[in-house]
C-alpha atoms as a PDB file:
ATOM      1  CA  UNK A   1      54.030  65.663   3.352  1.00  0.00           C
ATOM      2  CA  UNK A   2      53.748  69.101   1.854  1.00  0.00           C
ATOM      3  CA  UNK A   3      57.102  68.933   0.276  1.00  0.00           C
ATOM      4  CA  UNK A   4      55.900  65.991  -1.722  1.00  0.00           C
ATOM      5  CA  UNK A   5      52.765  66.916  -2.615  1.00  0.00           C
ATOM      6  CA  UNK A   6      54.386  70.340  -4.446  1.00  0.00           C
ATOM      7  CA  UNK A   7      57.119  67.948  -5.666  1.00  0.00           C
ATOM      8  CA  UNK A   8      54.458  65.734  -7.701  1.00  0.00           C
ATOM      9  CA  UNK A   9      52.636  68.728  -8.780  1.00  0.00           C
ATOM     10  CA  UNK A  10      56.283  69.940  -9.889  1.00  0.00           C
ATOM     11  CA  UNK A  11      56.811  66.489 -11.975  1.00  0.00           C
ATOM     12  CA  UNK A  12      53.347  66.836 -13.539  1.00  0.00           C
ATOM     13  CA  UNK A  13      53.821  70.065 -14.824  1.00  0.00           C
ATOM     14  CA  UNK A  14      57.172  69.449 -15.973  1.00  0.00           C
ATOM     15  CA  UNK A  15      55.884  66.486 -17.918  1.00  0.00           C
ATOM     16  CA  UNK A  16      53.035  67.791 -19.000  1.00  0.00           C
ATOM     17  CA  UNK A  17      54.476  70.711 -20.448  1.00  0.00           C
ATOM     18  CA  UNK A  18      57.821  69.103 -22.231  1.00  0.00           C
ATOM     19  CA  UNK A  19      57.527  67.780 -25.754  1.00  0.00           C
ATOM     20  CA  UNK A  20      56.856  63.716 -26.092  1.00  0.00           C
ATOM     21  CA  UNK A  21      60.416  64.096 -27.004  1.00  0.00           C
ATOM     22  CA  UNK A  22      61.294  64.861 -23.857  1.00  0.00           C
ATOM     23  CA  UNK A  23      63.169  63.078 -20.607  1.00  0.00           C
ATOM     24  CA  UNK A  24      60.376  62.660 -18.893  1.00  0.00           C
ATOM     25  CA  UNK A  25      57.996  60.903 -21.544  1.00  0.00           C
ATOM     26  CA  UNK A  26      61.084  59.253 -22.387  1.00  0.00           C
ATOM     27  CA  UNK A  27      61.412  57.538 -18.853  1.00  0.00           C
ATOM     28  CA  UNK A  28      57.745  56.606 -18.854  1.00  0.00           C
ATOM     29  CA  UNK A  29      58.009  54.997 -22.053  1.00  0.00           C
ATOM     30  CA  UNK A  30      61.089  52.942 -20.520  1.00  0.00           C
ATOM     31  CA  UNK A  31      58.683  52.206 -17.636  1.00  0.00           C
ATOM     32  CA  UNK A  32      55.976  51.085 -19.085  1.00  0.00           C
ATOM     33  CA  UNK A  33      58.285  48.197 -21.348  1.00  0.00           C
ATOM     34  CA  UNK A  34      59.709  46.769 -17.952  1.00  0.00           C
ATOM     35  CA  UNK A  35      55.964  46.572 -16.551  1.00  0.00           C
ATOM     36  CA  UNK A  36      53.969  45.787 -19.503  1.00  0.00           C
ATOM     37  CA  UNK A  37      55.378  42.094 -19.615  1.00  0.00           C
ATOM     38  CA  UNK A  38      55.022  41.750 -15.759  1.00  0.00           C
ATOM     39  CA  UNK A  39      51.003  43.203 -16.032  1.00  0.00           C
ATOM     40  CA  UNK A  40      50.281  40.729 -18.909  1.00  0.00           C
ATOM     41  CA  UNK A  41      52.332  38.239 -16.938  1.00  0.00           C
ATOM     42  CA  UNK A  42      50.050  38.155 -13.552  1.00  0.00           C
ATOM     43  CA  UNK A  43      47.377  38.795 -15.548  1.00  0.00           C
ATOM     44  CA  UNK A  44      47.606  35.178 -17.402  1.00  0.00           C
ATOM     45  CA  UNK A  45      48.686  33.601 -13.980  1.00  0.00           C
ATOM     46  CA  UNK A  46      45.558  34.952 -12.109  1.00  0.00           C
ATOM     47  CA  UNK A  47      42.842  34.089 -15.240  1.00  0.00           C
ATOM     48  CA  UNK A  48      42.133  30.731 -13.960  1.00  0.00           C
ATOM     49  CA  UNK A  49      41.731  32.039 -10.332  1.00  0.00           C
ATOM     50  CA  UNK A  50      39.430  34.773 -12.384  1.00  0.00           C
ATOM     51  CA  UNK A  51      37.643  32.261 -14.256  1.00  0.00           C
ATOM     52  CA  UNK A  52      37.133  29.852 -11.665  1.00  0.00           C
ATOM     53  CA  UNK A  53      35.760  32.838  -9.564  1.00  0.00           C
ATOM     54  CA  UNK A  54      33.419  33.566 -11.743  1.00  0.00           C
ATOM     55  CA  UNK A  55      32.160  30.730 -12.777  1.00  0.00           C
ATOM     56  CA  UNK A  56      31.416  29.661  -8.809  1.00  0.00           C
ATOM     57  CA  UNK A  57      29.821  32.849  -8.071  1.00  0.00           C
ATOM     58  CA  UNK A  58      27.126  32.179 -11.812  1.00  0.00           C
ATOM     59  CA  UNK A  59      27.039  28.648 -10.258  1.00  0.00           C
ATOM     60  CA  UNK A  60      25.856  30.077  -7.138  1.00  0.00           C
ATOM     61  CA  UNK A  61      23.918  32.717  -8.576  1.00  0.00           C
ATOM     62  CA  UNK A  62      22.263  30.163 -11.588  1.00  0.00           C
ATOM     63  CA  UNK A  63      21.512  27.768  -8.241  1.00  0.00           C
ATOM     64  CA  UNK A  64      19.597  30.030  -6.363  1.00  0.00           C
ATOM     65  CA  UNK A  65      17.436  31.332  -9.269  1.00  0.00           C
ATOM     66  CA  UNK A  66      16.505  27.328 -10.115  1.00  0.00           C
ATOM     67  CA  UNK A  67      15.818  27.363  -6.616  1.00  0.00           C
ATOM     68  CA  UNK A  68      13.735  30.277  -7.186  1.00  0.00           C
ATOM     69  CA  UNK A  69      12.213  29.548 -10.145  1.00  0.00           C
ATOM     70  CA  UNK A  70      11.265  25.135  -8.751  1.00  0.00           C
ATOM     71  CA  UNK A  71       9.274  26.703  -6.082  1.00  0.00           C
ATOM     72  CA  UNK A  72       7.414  29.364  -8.214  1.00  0.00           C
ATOM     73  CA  UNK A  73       6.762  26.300 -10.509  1.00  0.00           C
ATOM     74  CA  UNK A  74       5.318  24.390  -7.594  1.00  0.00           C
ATOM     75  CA  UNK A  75       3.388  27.110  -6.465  1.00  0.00           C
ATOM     76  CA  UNK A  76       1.514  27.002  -9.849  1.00  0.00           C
ATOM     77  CA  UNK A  77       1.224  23.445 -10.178  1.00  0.00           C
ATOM     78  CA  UNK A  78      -0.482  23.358  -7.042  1.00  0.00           C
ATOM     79  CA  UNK A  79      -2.159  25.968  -8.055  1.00  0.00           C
ATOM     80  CA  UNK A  80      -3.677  24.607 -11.177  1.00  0.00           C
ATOM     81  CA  UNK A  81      -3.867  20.744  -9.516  1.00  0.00           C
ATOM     82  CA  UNK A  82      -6.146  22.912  -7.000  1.00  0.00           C
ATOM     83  CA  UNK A  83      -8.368  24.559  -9.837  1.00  0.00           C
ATOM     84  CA  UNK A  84      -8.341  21.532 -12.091  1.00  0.00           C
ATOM     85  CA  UNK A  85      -9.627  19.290  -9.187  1.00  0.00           C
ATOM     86  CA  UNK A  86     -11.876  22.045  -7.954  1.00  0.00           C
ATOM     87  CA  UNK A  87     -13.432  22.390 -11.849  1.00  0.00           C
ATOM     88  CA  UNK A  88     -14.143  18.534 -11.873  1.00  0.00           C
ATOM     89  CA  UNK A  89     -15.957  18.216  -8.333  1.00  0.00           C
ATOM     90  CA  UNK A  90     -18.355  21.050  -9.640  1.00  0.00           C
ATOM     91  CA  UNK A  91     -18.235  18.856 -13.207  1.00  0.00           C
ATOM     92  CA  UNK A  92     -19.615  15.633 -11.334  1.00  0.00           C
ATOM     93  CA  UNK A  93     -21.762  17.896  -9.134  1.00  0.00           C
ATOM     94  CA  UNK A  94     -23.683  19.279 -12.102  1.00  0.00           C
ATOM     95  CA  UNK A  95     -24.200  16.280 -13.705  1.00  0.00           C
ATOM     96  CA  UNK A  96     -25.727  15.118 -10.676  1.00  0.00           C
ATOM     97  CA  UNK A  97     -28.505  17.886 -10.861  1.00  0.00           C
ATOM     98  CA  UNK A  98     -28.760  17.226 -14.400  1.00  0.00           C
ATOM     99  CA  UNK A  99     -29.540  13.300 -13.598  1.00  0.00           C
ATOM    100  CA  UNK A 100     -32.278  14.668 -11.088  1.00  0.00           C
ATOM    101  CA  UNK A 101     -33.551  16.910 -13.438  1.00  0.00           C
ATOM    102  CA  UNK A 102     -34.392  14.350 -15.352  1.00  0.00           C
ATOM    103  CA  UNK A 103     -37.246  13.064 -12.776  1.00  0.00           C
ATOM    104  CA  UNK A 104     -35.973   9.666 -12.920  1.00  0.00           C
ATOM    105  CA  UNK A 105     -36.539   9.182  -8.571  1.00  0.00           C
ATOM    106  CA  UNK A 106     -39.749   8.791  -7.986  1.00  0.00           C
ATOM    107  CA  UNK A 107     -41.113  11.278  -4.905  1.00  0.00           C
ATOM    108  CA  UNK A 108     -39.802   9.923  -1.408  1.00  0.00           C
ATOM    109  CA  UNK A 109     -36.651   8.924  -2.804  1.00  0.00           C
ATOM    110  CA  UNK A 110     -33.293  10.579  -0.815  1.00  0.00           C
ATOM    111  CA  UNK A 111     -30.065  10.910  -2.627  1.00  0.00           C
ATOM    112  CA  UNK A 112     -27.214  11.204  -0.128  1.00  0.00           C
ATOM    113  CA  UNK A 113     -24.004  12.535  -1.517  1.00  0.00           C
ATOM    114  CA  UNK A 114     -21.118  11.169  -0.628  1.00  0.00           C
ATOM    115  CA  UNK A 115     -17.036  11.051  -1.686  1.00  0.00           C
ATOM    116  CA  UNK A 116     -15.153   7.605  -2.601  1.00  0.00           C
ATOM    117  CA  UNK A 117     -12.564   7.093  -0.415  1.00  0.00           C
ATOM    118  CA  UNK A 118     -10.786   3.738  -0.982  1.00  0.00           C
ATOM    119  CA  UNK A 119     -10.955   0.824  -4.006  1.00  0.00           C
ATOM    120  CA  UNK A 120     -10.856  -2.921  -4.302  1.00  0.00           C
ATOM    121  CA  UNK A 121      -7.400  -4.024  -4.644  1.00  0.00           C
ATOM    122  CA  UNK A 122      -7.938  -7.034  -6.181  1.00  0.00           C
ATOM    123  CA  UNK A 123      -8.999  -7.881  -9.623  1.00  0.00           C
ATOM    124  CA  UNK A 124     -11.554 -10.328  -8.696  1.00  0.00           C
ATOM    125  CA  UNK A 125     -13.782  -7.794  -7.178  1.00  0.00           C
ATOM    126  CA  UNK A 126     -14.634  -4.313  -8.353  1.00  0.00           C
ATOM    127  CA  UNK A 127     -15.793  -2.326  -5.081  1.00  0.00           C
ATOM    128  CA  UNK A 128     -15.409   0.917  -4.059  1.00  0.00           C
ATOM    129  CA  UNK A 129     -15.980   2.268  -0.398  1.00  0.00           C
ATOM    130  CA  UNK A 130     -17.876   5.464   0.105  1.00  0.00           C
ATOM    131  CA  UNK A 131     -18.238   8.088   3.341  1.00  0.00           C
ATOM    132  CA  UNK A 132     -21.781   7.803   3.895  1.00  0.00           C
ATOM    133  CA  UNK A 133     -23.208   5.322   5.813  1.00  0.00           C
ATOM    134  CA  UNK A 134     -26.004   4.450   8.117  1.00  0.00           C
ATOM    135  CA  UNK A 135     -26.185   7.557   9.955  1.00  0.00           C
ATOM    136  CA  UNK A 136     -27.288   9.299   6.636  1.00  0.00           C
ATOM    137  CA  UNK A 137     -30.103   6.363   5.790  1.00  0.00           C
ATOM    138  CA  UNK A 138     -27.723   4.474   3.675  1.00  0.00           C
ATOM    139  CA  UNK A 139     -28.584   0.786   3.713  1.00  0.00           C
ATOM    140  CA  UNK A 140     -27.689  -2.660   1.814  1.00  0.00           C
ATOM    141  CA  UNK A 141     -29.238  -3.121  -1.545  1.00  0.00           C
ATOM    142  CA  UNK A 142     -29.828   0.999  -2.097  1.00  0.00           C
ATOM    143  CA  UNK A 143     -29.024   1.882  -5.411  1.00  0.00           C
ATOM    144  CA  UNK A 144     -25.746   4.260  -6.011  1.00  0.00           C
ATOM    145  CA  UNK A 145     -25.180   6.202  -9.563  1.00  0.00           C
ATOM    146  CA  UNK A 146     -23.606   9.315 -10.632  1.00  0.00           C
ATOM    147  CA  UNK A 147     -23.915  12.225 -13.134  1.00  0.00           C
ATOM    148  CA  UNK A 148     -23.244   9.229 -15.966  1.00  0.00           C
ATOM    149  CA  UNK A 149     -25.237   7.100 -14.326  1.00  0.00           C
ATOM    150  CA  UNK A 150     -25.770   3.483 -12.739  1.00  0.00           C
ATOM    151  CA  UNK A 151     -22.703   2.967 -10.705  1.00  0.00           C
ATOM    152  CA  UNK A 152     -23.963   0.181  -8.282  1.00  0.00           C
ATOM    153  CA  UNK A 153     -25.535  -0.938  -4.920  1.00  0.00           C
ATOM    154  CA  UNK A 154     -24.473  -0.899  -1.512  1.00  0.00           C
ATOM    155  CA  UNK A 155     -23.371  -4.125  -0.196  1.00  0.00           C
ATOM    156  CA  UNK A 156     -22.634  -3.761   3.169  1.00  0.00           C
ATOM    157  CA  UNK A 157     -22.844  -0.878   5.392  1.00  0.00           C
ATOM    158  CA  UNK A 158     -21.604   0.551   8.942  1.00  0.00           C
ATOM    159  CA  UNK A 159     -22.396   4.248  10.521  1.00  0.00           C
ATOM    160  CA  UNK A 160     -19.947   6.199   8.668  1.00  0.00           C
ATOM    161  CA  UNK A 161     -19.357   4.127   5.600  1.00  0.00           C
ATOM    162  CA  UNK A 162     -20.781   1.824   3.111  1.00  0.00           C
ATOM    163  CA  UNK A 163     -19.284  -0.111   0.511  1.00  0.00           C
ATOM    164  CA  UNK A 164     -20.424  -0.392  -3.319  1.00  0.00           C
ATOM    165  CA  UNK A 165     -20.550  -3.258  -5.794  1.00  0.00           C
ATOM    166  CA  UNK A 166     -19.712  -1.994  -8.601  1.00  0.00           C
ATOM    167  CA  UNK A 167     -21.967  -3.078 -12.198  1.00  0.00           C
ATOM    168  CA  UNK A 168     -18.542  -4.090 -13.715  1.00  0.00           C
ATOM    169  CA  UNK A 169     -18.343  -7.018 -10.667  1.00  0.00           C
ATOM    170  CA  UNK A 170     -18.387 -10.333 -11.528  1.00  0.00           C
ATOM    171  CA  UNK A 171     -21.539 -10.422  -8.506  1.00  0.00           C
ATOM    172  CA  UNK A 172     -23.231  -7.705  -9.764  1.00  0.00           C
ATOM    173  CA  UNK A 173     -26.952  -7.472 -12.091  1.00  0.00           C
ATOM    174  CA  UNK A 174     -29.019  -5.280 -12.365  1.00  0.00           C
ATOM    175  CA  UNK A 175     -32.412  -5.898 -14.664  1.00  0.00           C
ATOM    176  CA  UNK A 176     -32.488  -3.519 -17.677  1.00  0.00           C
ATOM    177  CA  UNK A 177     -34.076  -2.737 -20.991  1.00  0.00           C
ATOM    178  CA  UNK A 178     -33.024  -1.435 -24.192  1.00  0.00           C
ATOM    179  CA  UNK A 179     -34.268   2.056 -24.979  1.00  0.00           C
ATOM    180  CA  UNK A 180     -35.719   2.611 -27.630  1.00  0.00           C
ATOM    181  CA  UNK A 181     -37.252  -1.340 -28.401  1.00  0.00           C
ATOM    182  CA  UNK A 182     -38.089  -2.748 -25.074  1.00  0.00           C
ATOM    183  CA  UNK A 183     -36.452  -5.144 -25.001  1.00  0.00           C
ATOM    184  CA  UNK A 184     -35.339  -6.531 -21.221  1.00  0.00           C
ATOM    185  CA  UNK A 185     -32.489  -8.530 -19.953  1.00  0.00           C
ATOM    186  CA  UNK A 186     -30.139  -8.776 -16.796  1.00  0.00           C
ATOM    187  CA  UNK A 187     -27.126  -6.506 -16.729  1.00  0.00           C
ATOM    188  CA  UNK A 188     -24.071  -8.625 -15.366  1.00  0.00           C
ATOM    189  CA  UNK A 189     -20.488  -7.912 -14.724  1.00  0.00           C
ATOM    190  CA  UNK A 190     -17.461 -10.013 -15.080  1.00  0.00           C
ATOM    191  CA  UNK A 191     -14.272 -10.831 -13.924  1.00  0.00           C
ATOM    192  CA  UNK A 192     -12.410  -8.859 -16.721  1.00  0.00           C
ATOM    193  CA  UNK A 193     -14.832  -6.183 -15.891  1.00  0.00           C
ATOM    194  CA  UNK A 194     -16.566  -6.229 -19.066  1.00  0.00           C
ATOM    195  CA  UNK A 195     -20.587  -5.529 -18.544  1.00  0.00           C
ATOM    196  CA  UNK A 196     -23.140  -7.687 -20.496  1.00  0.00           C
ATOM    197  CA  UNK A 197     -26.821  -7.699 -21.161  1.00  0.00           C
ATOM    198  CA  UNK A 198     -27.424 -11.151 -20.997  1.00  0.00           C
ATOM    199  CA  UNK A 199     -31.267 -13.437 -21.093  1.00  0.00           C
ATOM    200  CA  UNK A 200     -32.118 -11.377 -24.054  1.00  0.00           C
ATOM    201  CA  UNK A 201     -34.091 -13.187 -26.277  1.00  0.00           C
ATOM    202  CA  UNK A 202     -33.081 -14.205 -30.126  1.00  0.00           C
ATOM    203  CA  UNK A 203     -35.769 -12.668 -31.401  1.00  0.00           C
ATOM    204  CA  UNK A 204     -35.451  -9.469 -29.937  1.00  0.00           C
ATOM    205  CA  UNK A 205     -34.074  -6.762 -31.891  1.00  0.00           C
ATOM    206  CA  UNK A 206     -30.947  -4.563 -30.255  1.00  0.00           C
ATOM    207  CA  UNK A 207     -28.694  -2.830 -32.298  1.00  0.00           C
ATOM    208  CA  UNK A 208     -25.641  -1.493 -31.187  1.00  0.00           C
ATOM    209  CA  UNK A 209     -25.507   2.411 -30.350  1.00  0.00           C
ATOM    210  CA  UNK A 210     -28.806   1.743 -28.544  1.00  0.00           C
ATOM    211  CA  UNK A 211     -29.391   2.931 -24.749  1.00  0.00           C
ATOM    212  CA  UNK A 212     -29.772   0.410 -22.044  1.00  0.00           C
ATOM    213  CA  UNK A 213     -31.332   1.775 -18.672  1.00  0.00           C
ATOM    214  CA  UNK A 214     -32.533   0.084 -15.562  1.00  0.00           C
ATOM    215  CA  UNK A 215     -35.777  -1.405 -15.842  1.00  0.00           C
ATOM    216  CA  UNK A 216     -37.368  -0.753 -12.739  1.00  0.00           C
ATOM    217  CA  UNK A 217     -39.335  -3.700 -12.910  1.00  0.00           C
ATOM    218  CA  UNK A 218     -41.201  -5.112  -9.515  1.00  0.00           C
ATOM    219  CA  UNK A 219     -39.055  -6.279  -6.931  1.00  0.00           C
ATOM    220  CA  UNK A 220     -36.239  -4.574  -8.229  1.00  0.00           C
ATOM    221  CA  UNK A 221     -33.596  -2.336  -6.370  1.00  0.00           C
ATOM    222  CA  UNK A 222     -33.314  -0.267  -9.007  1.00  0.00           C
ATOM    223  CA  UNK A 223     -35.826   2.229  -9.832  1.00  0.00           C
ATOM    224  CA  UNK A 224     -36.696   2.845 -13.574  1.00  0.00           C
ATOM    225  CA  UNK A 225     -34.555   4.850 -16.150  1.00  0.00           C
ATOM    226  CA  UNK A 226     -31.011   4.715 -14.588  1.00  0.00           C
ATOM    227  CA  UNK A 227     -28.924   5.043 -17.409  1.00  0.00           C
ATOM    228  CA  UNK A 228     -26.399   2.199 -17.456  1.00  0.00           C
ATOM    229  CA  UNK A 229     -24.623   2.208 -20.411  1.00  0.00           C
ATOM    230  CA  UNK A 230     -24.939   1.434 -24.846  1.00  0.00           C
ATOM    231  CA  UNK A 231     -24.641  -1.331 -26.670  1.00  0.00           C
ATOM    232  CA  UNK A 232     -21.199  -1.744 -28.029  1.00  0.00           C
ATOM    233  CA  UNK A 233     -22.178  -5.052 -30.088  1.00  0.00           C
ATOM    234  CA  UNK A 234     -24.701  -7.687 -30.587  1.00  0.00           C
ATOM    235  CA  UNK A 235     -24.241 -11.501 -31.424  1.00  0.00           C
ATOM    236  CA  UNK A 236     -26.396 -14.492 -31.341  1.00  0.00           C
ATOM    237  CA  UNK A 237     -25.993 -18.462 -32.486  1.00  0.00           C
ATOM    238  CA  UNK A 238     -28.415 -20.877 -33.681  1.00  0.00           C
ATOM    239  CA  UNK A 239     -28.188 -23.078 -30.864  1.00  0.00           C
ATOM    240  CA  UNK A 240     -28.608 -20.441 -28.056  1.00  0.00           C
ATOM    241  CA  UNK A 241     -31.696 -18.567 -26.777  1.00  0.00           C
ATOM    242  CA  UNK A 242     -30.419 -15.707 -25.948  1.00  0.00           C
ATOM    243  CA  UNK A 243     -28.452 -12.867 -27.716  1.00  0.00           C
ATOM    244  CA  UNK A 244     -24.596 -12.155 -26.586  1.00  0.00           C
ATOM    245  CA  UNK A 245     -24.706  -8.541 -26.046  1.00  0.00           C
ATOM    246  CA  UNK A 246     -21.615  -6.657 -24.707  1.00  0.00           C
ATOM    247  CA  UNK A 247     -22.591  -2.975 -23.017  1.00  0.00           C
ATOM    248  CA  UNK A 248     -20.155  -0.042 -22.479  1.00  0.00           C
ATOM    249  CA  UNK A 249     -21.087   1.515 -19.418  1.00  0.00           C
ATOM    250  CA  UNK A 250     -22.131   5.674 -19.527  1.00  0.00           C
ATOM    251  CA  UNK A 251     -19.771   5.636 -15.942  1.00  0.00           C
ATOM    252  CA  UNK A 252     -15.942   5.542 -16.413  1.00  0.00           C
ATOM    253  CA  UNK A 253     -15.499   3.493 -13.097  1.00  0.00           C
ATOM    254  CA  UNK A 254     -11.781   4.872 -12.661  1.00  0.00           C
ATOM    255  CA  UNK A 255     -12.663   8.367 -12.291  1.00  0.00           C
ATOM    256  CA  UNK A 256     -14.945   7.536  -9.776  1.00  0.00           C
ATOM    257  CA  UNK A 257     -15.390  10.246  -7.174  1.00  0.00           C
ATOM    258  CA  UNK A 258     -18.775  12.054  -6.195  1.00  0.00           C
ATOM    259  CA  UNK A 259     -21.576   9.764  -5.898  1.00  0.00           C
ATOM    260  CA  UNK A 260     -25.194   9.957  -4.782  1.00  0.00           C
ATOM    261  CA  UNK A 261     -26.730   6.919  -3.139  1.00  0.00           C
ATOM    262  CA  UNK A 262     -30.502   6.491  -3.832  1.00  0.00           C
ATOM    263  CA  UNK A 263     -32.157   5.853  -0.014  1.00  0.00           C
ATOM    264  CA  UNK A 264     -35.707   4.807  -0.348  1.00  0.00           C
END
């Protein structure tokens, strides 16, 4: 072993100490010709094992930073779902206040919150059925509205759940008058859910833009200044009494969510 390592030391300081002219550079020159083709060679040969190499290992690599990267996504969609669904309950909730605010319940009158938890599935009836029932006070006929407004009234009723007619329902009225003017007529669904304000008289003047609220009057379920809605247009014909008045409602019935049910 010792012999060999002083005979390489030998070799290296022969060859670094002879002139590139010399034996020894000459034999590495000679060297390197037979090798060079046989590197460049295996090189070529093993490129697409080198290639394919690397492109499984960015494959692999690329893979798990999608994976990465899909979950960090869903993290913050949640995340913002979350927020976004959190901002709109406290949304709804305010308006709610707001509606009170406005001293439209007379003293004595309960509003019970409560959260919609299933819809009609069929188009010839536009219910909704809510988590509050008779074991808050909820009964048939109460009145039910949200931060927009008049929603509708409870139309049958068990412990822990009611459900509500809505004002777009072909079954539903509710007696109203236009604000300002006076005028009073019945508010009636229909089976397209468009809302009309209907026994009007002719002679009555209601433009369009104007408010129409709930009229309160005696005997009704409603009490007075619900907001229900504006006129979206106004029509009348010689041979009729009344005036053809279609009504946008103030509530966007499919966005329902937080309601308050008026218990009297």
């Amino acid at each position: 072993m010792a012999a060999l390592l002083l005979l390489s030391v030998a070799m290296l300081t022969f060859y670094f100490r002879e002139s590139e002219s010399g034996p020894a550079h000459g034999l590495q020159s000679g060297v390197l010709q037979v090798v060079a083709p046989l590197q460049k060679g295996t090189a070529v040969a093993t490129k697409p094992l080198r290639d394919a190499w690397n492109w499984t290992s960015g494959v692999f690599t690329a893979n798990s930073e999608n994976s990465d990267l899909r979950k960090e996504v869903e993290q913050l969609r949640a995340g913002l779902a979350n927020e976004l669904a959190t901002q709109a309950e406290n949304d709804e909730l305010r308006a709610l206040a707001q509606l009170q605010d406005d001293k439209i319940f007379p003293k004595g009158v309960q509003l019970v919150t409560g959260r919609v938890v299933a819809r009609s599935t069929t188009a010839w009836y536009s219910t909704v059925t809510i988590d509050v029932g008779s074991d808050r006070g909820v009964s048939e006929y109460d009145a039910v509205v949200n931060g927009s407004g008049l929603v509708g009234r409870v139309t049958s009723v068990t412990g822990g759940a009611a459900q509500v007619t809505l004002i777009s329902d072909q079954q539903s009225y509710a007696d109203a008058v236009v604000m300002p003017g006076g005028a009073q007529g019945i508010v009636t669904g229909s089976v397209t859910g468009d809302v009309t304000l209907g026994y009007v008289d002719k002679n009555e003047k209601v433009k369009v833009g104007q408010y129409v609220v709930t009229s309160g009057r005696t005997g009704s379920i409603f009490v007075r200044g619900i907001p229900i809605g504006v006129v979206e247009s106004v029509g009348s014909q010689e041979v009729e009494l009344y005036q053809s008045i279609s009504v946008k409602p103030f509530v966007d019935f499919r966005k329902l969510n937080i309601v308050q049910v008026v218990v009297r």
